[in-house]
C-alpha atoms as a PDB file:
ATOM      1  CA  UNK A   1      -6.717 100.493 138.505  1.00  0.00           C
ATOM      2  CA  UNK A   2      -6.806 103.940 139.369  1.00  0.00           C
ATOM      3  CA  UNK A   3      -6.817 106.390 136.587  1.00  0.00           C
ATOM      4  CA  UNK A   4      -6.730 110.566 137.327  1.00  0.00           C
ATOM      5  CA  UNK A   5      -7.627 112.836 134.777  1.00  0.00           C
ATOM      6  CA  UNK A   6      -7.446 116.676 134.939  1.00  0.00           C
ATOM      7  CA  UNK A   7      -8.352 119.029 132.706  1.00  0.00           C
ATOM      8  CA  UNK A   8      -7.107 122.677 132.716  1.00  0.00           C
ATOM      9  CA  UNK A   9      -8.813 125.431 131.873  1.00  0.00           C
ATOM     10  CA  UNK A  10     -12.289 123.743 130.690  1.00  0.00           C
ATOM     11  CA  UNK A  11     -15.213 124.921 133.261  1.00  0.00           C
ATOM     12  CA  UNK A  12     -16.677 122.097 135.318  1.00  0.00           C
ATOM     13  CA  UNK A  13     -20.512 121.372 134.480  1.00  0.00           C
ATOM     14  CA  UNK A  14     -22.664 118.642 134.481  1.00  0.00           C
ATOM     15  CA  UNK A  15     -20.426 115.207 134.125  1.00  0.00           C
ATOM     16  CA  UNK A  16     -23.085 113.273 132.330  1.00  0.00           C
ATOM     17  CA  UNK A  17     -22.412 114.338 128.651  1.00  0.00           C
ATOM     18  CA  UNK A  18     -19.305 115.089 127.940  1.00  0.00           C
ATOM     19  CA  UNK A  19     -18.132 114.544 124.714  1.00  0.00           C
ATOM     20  CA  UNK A  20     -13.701 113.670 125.383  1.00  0.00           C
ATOM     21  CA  UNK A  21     -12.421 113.286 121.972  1.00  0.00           C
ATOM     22  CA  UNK A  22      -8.150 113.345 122.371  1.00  0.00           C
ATOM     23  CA  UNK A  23      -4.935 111.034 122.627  1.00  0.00           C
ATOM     24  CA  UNK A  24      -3.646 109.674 126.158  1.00  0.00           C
ATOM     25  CA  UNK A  25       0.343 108.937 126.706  1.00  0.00           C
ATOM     26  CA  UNK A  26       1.880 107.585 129.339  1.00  0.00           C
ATOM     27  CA  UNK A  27       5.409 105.990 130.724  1.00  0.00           C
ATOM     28  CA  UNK A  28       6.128 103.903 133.639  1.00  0.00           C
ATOM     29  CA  UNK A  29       7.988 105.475 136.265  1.00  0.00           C
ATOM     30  CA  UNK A  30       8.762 103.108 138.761  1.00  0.00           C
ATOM     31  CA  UNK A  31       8.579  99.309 138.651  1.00  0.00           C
ATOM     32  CA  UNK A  32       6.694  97.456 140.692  1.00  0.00           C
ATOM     33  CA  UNK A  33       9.566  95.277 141.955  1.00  0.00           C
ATOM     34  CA  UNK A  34      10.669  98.651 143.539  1.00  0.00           C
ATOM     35  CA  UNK A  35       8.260 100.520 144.530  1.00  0.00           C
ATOM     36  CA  UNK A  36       5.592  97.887 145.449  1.00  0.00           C
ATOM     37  CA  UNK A  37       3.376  98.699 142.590  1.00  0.00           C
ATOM     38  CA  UNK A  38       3.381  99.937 139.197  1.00  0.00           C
ATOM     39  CA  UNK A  39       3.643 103.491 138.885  1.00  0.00           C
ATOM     40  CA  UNK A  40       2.655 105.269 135.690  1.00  0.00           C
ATOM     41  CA  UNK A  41       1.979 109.024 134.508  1.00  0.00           C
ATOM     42  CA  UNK A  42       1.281 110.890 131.405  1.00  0.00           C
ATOM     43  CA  UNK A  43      -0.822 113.440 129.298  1.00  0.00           C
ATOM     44  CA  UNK A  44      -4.050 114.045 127.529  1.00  0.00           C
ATOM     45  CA  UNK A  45      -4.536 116.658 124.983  1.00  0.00           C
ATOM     46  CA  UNK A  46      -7.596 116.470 122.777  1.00  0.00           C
ATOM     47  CA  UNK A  47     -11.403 118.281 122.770  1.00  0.00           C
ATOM     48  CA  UNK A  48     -13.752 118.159 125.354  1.00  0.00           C
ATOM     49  CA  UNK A  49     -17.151 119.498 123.704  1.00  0.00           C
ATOM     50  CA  UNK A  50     -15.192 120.680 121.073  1.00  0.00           C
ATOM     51  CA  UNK A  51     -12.978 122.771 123.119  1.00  0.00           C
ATOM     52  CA  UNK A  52      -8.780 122.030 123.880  1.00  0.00           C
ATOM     53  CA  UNK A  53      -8.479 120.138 126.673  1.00  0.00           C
ATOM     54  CA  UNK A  54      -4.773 119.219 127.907  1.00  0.00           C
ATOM     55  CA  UNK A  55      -4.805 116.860 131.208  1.00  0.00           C
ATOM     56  CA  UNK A  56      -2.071 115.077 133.586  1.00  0.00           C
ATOM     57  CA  UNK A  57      -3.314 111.642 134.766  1.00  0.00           C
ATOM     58  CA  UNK A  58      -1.333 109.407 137.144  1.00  0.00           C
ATOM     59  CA  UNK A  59      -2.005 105.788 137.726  1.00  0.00           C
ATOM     60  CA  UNK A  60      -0.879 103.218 140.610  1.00  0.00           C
ATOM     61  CA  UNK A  61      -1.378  99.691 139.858  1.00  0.00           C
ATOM     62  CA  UNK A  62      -0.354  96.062 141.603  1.00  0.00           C
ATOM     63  CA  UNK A  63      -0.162  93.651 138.561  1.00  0.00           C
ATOM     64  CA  UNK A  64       0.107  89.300 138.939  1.00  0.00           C
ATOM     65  CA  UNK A  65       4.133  89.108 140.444  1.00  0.00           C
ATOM     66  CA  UNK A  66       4.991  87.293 136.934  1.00  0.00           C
ATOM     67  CA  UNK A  67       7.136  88.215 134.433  1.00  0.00           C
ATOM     68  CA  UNK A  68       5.877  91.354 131.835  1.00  0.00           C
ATOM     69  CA  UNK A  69       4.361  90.259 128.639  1.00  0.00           C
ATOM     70  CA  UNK A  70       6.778  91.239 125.762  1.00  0.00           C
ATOM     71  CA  UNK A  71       4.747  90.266 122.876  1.00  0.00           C
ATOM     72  CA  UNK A  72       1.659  92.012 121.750  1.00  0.00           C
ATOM     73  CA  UNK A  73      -1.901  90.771 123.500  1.00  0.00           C
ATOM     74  CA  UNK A  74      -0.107  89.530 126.343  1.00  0.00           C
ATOM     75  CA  UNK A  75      -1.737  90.589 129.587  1.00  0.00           C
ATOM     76  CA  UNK A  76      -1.274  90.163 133.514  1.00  0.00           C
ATOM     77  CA  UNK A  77      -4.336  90.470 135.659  1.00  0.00           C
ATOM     78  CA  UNK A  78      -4.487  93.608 138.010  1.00  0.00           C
ATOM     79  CA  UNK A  79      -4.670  92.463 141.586  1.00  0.00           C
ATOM     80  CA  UNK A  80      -7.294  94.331 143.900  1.00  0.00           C
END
């Protein structure tokens, strides 16, 4: 799975120790039935070393062709 994060307005330094303290929401935007993989996008909006942070993220995923779980701790293995 492919996860993008970007974070406005917080300068780029060293990667290695960053402290990301915040909340991540997504929705599904296109099933993969339709658009040949799962296609999801959303927000993050918390602290990174203590300063705001607010992010977009995106994610593409190709999940087992089952149906969804619909009870909680159901999975489906991502396919690579």
């Amino acid at each position: 799975m492919l996860v993008l994060v970007c974070f406005v307005a917080t300068p780029m330094a060293s990667a290695s120790d960053r402290q990301i303290q915040g909340q991540v929401a997504g929705v599904e935007i296109c099933i993969q039935q339709f658009c040949g993989q799962a296609i999801f996008v959303g927000t993050f909006q918390g602290t990174v070393d203590g300063r705001p942070a607010f992010g977009y993220w995106t994610a593409a995923v190709r999940h087992e062709d089952a149906p969804l779980p619909d009870e909680q701790g159901e999975t489906l293995d991502i396919e690579s």
